[in-house]
C-alpha atoms as a PDB file:
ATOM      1  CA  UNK A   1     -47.413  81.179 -32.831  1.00  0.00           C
ATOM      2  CA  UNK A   2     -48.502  78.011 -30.552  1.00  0.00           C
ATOM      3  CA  UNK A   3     -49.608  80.978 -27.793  1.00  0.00           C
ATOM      4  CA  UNK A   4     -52.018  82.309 -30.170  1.00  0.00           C
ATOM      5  CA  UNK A   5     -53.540  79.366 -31.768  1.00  0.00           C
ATOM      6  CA  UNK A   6     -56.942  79.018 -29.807  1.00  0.00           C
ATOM      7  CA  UNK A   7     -57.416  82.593 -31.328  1.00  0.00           C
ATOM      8  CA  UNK A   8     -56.483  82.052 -34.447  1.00  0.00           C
ATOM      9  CA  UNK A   9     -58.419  79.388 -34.875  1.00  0.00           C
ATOM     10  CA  UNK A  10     -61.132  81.105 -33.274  1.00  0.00           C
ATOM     11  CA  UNK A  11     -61.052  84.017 -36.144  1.00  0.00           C
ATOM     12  CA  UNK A  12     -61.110  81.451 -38.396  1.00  0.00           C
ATOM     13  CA  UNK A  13     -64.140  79.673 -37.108  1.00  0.00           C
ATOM     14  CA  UNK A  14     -65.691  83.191 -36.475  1.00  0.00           C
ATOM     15  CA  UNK A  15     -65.340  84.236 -40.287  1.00  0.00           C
ATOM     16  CA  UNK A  16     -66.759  80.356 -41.125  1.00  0.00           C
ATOM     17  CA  UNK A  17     -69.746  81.436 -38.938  1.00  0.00           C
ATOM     18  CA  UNK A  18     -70.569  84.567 -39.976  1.00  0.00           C
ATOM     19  CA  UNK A  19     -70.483  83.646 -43.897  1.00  0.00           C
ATOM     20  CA  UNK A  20     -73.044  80.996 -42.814  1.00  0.00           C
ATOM     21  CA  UNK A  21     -74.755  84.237 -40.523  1.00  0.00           C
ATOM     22  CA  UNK A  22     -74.734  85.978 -43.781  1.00  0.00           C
ATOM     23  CA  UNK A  23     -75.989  83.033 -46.264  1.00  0.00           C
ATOM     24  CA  UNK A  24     -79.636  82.681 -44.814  1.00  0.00           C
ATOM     25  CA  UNK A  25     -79.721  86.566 -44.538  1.00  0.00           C
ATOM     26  CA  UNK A  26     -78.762  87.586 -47.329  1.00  0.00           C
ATOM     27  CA  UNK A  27     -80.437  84.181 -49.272  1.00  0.00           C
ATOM     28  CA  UNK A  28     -83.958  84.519 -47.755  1.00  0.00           C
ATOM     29  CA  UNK A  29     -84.839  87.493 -49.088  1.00  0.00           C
ATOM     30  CA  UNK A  30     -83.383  86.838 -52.628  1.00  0.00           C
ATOM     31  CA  UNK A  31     -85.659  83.284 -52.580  1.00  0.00           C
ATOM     32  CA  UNK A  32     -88.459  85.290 -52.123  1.00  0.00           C
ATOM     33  CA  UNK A  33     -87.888  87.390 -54.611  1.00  0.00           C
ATOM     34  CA  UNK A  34     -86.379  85.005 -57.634  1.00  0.00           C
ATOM     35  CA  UNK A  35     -87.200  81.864 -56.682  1.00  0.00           C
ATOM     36  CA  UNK A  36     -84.497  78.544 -55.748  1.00  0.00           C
ATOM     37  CA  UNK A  37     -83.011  77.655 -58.945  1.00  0.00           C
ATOM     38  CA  UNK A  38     -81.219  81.460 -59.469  1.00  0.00           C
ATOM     39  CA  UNK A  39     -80.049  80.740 -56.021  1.00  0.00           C
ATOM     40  CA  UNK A  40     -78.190  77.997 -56.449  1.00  0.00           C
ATOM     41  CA  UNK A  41     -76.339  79.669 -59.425  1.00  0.00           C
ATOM     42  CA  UNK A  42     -74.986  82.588 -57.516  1.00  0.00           C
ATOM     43  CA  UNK A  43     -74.282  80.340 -54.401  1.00  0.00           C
ATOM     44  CA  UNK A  44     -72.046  78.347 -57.143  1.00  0.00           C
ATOM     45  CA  UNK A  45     -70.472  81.511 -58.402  1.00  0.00           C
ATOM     46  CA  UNK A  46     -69.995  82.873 -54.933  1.00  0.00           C
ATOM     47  CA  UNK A  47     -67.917  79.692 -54.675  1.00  0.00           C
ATOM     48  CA  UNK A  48     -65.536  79.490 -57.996  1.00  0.00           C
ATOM     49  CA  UNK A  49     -64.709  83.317 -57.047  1.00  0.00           C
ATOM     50  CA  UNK A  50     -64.357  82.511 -53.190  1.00  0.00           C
ATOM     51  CA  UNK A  51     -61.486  79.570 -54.578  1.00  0.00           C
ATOM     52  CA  UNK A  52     -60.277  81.774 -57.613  1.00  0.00           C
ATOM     53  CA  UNK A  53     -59.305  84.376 -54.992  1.00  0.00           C
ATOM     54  CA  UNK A  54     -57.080  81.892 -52.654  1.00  0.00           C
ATOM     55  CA  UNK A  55     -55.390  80.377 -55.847  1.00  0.00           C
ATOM     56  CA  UNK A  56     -54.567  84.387 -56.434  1.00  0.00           C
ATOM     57  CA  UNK A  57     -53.765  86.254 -53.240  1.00  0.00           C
ATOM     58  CA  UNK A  58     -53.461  83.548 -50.330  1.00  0.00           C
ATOM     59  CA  UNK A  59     -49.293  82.355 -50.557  1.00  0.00           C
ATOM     60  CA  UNK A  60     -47.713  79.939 -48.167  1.00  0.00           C
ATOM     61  CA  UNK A  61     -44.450  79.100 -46.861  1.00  0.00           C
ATOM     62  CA  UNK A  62     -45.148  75.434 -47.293  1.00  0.00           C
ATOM     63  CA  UNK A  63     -42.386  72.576 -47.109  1.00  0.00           C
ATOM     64  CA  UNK A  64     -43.442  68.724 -47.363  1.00  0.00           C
ATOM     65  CA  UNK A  65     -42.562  67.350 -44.297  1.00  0.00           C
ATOM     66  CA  UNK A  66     -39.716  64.377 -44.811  1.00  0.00           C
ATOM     67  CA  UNK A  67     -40.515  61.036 -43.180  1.00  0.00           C
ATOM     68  CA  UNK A  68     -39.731  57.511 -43.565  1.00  0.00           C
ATOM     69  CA  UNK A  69     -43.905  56.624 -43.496  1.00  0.00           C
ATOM     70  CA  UNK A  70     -44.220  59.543 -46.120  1.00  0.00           C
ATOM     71  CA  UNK A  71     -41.924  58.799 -47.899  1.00  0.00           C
ATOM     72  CA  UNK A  72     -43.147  55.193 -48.960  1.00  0.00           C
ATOM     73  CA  UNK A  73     -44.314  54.825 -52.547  1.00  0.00           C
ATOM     74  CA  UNK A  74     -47.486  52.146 -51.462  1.00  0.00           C
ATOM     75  CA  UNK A  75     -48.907  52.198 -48.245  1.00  0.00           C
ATOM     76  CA  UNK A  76     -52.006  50.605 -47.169  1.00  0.00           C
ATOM     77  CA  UNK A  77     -55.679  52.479 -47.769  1.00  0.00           C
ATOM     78  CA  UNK A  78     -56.206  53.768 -44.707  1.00  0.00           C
ATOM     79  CA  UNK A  79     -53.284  53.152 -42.594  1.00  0.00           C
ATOM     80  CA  UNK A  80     -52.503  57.011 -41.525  1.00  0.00           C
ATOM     81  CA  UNK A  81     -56.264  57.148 -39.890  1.00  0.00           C
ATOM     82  CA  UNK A  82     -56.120  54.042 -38.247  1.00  0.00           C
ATOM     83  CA  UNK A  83     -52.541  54.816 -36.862  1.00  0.00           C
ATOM     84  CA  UNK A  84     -53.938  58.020 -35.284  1.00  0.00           C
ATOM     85  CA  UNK A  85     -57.297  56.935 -34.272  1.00  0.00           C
ATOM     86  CA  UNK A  86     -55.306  54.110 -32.254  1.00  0.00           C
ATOM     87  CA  UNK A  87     -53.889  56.873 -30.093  1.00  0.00           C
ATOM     88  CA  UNK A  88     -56.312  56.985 -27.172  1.00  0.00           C
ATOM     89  CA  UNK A  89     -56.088  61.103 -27.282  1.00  0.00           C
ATOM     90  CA  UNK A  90     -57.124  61.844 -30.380  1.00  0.00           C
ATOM     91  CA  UNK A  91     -59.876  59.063 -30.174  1.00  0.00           C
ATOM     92  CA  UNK A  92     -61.255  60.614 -27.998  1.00  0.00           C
ATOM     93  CA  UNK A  93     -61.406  63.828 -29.346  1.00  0.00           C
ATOM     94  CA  UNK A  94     -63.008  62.577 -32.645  1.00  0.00           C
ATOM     95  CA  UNK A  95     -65.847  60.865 -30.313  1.00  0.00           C
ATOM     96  CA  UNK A  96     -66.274  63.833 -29.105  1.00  0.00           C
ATOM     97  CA  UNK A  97     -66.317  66.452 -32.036  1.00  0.00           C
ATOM     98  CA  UNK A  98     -68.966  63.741 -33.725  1.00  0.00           C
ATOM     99  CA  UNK A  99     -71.023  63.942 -30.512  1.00  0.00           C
ATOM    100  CA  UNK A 100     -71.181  67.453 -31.018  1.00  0.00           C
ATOM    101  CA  UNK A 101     -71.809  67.727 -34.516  1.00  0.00           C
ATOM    102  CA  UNK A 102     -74.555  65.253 -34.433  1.00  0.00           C
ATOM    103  CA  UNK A 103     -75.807  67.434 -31.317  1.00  0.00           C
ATOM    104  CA  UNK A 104     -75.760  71.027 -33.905  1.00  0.00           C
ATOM    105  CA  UNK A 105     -77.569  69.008 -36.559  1.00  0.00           C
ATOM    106  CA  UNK A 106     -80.050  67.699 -34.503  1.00  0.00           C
ATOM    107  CA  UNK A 107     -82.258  70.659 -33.598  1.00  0.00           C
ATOM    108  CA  UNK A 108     -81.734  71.810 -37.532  1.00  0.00           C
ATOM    109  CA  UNK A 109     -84.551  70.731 -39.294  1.00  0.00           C
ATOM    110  CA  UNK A 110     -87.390  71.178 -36.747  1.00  0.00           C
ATOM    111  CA  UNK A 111     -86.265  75.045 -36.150  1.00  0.00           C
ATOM    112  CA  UNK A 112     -87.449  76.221 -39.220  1.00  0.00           C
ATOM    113  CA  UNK A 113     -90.757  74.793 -38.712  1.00  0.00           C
ATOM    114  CA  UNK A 114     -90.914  75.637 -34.982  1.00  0.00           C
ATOM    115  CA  UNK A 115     -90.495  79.143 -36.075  1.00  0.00           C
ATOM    116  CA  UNK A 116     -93.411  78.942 -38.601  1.00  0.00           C
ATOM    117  CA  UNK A 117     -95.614  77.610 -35.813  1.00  0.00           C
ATOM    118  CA  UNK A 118     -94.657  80.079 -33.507  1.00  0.00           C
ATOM    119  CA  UNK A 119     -95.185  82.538 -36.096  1.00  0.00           C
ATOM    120  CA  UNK A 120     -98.486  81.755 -36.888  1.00  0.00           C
ATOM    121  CA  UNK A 121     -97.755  81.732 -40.613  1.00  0.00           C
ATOM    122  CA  UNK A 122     -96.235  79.844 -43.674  1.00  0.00           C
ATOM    123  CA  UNK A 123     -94.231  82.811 -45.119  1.00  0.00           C
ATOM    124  CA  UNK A 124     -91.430  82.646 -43.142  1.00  0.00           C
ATOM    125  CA  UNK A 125     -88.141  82.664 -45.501  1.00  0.00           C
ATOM    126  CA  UNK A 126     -87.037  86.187 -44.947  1.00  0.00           C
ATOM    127  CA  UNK A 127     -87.954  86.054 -41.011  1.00  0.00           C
ATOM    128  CA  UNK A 128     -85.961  82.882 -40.612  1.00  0.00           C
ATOM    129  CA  UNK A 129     -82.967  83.922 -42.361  1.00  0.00           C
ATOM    130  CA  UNK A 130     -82.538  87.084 -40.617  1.00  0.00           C
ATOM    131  CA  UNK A 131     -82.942  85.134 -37.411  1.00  0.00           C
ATOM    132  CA  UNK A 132     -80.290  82.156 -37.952  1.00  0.00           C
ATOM    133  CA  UNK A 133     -78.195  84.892 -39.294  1.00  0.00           C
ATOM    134  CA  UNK A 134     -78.254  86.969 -35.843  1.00  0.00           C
ATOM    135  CA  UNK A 135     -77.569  83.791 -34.396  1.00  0.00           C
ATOM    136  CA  UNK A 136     -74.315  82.842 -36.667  1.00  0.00           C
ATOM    137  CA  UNK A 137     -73.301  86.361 -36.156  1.00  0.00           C
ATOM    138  CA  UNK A 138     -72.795  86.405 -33.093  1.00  0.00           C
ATOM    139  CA  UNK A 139     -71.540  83.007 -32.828  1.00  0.00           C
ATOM    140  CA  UNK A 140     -69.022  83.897 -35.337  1.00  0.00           C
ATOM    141  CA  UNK A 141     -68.314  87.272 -32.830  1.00  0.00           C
ATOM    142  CA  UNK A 142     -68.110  84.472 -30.051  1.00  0.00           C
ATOM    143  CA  UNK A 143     -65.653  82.051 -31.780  1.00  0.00           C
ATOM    144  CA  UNK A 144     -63.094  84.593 -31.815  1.00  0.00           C
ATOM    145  CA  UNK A 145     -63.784  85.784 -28.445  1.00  0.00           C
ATOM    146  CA  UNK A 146     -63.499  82.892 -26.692  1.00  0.00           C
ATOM    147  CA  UNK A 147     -60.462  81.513 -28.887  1.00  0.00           C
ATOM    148  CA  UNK A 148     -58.575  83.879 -26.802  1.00  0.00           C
ATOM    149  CA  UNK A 149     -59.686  83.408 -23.757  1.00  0.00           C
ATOM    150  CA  UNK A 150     -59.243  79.347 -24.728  1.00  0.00           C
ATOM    151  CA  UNK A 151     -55.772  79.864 -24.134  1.00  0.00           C
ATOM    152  CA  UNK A 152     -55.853  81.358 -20.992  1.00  0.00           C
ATOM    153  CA  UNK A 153     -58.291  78.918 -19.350  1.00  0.00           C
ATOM    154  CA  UNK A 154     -57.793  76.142 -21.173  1.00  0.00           C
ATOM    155  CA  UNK A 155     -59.351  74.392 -24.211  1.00  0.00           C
ATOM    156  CA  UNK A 156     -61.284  71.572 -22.073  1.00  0.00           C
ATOM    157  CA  UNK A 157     -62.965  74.253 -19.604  1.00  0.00           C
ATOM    158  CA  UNK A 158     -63.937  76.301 -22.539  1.00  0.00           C
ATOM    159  CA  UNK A 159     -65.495  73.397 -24.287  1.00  0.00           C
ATOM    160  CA  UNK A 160     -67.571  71.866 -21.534  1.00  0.00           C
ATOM    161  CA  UNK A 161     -68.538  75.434 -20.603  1.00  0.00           C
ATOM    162  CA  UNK A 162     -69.976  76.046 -23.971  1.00  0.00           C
ATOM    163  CA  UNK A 163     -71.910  72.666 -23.802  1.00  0.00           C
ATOM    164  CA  UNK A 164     -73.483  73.584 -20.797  1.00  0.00           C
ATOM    165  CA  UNK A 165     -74.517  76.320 -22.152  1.00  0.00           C
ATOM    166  CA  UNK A 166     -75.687  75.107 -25.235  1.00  0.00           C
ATOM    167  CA  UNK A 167     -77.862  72.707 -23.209  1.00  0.00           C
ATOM    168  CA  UNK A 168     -79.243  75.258 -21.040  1.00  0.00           C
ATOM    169  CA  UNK A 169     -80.451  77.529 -24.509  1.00  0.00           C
ATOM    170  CA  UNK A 170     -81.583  74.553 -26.243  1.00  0.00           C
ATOM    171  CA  UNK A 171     -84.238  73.310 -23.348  1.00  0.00           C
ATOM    172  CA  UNK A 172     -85.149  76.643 -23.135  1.00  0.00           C
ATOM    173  CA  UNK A 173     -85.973  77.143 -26.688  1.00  0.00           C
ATOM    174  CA  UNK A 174     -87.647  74.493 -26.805  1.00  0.00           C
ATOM    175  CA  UNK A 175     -90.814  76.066 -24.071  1.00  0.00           C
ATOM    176  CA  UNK A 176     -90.522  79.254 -26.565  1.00  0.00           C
ATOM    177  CA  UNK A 177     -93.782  80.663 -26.625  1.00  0.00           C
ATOM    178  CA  UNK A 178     -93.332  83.673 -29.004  1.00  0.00           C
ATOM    179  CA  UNK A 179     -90.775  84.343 -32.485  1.00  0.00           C
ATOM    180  CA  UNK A 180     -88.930  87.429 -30.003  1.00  0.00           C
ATOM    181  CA  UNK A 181     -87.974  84.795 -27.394  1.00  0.00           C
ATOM    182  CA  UNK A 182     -86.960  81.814 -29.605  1.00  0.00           C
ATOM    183  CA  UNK A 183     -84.917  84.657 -31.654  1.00  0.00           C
ATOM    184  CA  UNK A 184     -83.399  85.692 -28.780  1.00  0.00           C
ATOM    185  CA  UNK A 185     -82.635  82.190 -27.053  1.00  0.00           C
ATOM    186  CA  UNK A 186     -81.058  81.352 -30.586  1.00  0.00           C
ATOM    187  CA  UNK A 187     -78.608  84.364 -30.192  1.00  0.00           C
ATOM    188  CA  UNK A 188     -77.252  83.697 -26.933  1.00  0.00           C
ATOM    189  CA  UNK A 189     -77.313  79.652 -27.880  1.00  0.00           C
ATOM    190  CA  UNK A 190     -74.840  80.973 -30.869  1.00  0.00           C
ATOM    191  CA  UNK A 191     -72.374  82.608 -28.322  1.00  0.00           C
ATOM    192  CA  UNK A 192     -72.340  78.922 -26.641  1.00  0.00           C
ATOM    193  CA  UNK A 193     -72.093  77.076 -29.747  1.00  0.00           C
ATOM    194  CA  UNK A 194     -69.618  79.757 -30.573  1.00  0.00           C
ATOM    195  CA  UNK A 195     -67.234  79.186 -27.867  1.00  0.00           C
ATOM    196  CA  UNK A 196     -66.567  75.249 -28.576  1.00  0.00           C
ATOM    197  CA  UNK A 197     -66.243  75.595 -32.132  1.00  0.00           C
ATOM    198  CA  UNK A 198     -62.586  76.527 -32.399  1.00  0.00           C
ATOM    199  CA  UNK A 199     -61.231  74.481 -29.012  1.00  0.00           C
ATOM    200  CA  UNK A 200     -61.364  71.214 -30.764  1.00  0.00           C
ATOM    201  CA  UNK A 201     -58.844  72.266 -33.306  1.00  0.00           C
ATOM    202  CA  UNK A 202     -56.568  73.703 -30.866  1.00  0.00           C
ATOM    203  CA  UNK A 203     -56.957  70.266 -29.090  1.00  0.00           C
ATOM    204  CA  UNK A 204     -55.356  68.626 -32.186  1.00  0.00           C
ATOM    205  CA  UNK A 205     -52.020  70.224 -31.722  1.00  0.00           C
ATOM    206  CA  UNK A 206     -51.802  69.099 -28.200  1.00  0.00           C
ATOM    207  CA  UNK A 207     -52.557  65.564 -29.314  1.00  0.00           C
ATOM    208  CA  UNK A 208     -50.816  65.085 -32.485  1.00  0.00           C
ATOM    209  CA  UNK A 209     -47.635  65.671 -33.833  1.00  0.00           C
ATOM    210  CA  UNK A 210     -46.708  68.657 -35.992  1.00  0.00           C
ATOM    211  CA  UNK A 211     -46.061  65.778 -39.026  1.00  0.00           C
ATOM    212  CA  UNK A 212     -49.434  63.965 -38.600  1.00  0.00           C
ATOM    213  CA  UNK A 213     -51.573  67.487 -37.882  1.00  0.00           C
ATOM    214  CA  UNK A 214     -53.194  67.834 -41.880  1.00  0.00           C
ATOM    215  CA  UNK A 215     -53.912  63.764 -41.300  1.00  0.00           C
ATOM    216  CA  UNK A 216     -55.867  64.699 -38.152  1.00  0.00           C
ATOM    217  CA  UNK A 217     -57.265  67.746 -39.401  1.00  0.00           C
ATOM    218  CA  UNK A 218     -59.231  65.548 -42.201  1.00  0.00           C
ATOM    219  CA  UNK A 219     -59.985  62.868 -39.888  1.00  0.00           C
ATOM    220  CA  UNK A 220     -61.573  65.620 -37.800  1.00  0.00           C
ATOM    221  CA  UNK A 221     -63.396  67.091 -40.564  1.00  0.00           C
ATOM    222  CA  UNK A 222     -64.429  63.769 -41.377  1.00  0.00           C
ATOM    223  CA  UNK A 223     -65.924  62.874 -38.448  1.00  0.00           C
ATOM    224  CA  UNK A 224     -67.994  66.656 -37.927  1.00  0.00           C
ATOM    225  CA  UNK A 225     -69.141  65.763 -41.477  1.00  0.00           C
ATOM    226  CA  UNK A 226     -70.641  62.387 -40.530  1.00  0.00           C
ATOM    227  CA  UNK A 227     -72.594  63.946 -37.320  1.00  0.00           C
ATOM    228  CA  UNK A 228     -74.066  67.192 -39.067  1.00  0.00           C
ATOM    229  CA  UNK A 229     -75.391  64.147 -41.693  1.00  0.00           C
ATOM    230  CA  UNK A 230     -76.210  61.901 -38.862  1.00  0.00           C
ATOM    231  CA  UNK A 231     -77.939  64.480 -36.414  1.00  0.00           C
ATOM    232  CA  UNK A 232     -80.818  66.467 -38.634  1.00  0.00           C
ATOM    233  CA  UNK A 233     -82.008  62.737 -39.741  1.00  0.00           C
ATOM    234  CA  UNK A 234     -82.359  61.858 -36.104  1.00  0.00           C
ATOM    235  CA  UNK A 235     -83.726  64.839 -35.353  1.00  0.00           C
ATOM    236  CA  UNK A 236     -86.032  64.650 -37.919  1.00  0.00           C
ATOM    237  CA  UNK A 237     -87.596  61.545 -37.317  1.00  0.00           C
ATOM    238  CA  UNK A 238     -87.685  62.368 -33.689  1.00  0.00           C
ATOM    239  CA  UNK A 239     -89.648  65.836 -34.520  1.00  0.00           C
ATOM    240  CA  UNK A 240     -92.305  63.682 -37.114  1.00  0.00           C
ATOM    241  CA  UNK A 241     -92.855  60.888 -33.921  1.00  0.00           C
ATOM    242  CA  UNK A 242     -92.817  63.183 -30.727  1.00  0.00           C
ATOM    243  CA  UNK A 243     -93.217  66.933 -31.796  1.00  0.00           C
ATOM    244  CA  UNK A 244     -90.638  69.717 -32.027  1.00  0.00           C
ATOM    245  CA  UNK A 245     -90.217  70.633 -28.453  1.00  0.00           C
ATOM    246  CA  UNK A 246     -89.268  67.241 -27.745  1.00  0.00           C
ATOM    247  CA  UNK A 247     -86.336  67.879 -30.150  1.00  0.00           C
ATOM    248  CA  UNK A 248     -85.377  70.809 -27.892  1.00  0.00           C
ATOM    249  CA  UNK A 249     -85.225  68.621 -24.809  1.00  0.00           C
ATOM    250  CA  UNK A 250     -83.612  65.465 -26.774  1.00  0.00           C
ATOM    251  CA  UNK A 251     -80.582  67.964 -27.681  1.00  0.00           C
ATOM    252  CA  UNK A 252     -80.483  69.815 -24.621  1.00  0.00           C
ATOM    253  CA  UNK A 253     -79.592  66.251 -22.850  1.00  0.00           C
ATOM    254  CA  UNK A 254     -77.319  65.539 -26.115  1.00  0.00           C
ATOM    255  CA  UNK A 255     -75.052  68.893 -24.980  1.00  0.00           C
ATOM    256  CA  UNK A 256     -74.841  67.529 -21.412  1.00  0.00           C
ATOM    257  CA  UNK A 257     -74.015  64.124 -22.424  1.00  0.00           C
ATOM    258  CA  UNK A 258     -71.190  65.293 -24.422  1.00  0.00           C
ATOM    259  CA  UNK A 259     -69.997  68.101 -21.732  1.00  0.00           C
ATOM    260  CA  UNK A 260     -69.905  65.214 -19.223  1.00  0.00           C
ATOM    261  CA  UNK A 261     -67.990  63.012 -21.486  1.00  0.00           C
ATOM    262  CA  UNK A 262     -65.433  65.669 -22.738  1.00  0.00           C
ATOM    263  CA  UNK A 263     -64.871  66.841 -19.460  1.00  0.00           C
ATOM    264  CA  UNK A 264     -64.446  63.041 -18.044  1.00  0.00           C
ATOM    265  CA  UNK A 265     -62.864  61.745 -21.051  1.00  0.00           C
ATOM    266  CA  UNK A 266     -59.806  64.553 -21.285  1.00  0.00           C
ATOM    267  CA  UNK A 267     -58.490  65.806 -18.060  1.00  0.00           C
ATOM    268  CA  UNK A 268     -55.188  66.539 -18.876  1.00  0.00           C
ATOM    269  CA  UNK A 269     -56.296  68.905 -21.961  1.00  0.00           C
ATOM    270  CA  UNK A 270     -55.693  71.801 -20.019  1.00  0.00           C
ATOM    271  CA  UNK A 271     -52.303  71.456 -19.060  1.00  0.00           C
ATOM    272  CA  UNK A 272     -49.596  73.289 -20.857  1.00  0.00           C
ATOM    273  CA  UNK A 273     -47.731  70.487 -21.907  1.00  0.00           C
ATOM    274  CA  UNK A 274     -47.537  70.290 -25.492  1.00  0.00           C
ATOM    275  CA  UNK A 275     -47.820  67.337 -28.101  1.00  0.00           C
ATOM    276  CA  UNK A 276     -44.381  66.198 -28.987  1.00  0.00           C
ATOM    277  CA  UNK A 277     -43.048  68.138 -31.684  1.00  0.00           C
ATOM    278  CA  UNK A 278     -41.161  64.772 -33.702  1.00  0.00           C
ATOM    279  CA  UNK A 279     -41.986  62.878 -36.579  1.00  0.00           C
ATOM    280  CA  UNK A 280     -44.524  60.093 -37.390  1.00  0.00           C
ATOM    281  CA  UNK A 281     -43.414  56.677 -36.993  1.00  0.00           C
ATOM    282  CA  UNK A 282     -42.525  54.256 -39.530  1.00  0.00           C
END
């Protein structure tokens, strides 16, 4: 139901999480132990079994919806995305789940080696999985959490909220001066991270149409995709040229710029009014 959404798409986001909480935990260890290339076969396998078992036991109720657009044989490359990204709502909202991605993937690659600096030592695989993992863990925890509570406060407060807090944990990680407080700051960074996660989806049905929503849903995935590539290049080159705490601070100011913006950028996203429930246009 539309009441529920923000925390159903917050247990959804939390189960994401915590099979990416589990990956580095369970993966560290096993790289250790049998080296990459064995990895990458059971992380296949994992897969093919993970999509065997939705073919199998996941049914839906699922009716193609009926439209004159839709129901075209040719239509132009293209033309569904640039109809929806023309509608200033959902622009916006793209903008801003890039922003973010690019703001996750930007700390990314120096972490790891932070860690092995702060550690002292080069043997780190185990130690860092079991620490990303505590952090995805409780993000996941916090994804569903705060899904519910997105629908009592709204989806906009909940996301700037979670940027703000995401900025606060990233400067601070950054002046880390031991593994036990980096570890830490990472877990209660995840419960940040956590809480914007699912509010952008729930955003879509408030600014789409119920015929248009698996258009926007790719164009949104689309877009995340570009900023996690986007973000641990930048972040990269900025950690090689200025050292990894600058990386802390850079993304620490990214979070703020993108709370700012969001909360700018949307102000009605909180109300209760929702998107139009009618069919795309010709």
């Amino acid at each position: 139901p539309r009441q529920h959404l923000g925390f159903a798409l917050g247990l959804m986001q939390g189960a994401f999480m915590l099979g990416s909480s589990l990956g580095p935990l369970i993966g560290g260890p096993l790289i250790d132990r049998y080296g990459y290339t064995d990895c990458f076969f059971w992380a296949g396998a994992v897969v093919i079994i993970a999509g065997v078992a939705v073919q199998l036991w996941v049914h839906e109720d699922f009716s193609r919806v009926r439209s004159v657009e839709s129901s075209a044989k040719y239509r132009m490359p293209g033309k569904d995305m640039i109809r929806l990204l023309s509608e200033r709502p959902f622009l916006i909202l793209v903008l801003t789940v890039t922003s973010m991605s690019f703001a996750f993937g930007f700390i990314m690659p120096v972490l790891p080696l932070f860690l092995q600096q702060l550690a002292g030592r080069s043997d780190i695989l185990s130690l860092a999985g079991a620490v990303f993992a505590a952090g995805g863990l409780v993000g996941a925890l916090s994804a569903a959490i705060m899904g519910r509570f997105s629908d009592h406060i709204g989806p906009r407060r909940m996301l700037v909220g979670g940027l703000l807090g995401a900025s606060v944990f990233a400067l601070a990680q950054g002046f880390s001066t031991s593994v036990p407080m980096l570890a830490t700051l990472i877990v209660l960074g995840g419960i940040a991270t956590g809480a914007t996660r699912p509010v952008a989806n729930s955003l879509i049905t408030r600014f789409v149409t119920e015929a248009d929503r698996g258009k926007a849903f790719g164009v949104m995935s689309s877009s995340a995709a570009l900023g996690w590539a986007a973000g641990p290049m930048a972040g990269g080159y900025l950690g090689a040229e200025a050292g990894f705490r600058a990386v802390f601070v850079a993304t620490s100011l990214l979070y703020l710029a993108v709370g700012a913006w969001a909360w700018f950028a949307m102000p009605g996203a909180d109300s209760p009014i929702e998107a139009p429930n009618r069919k795309s246009d010709p």
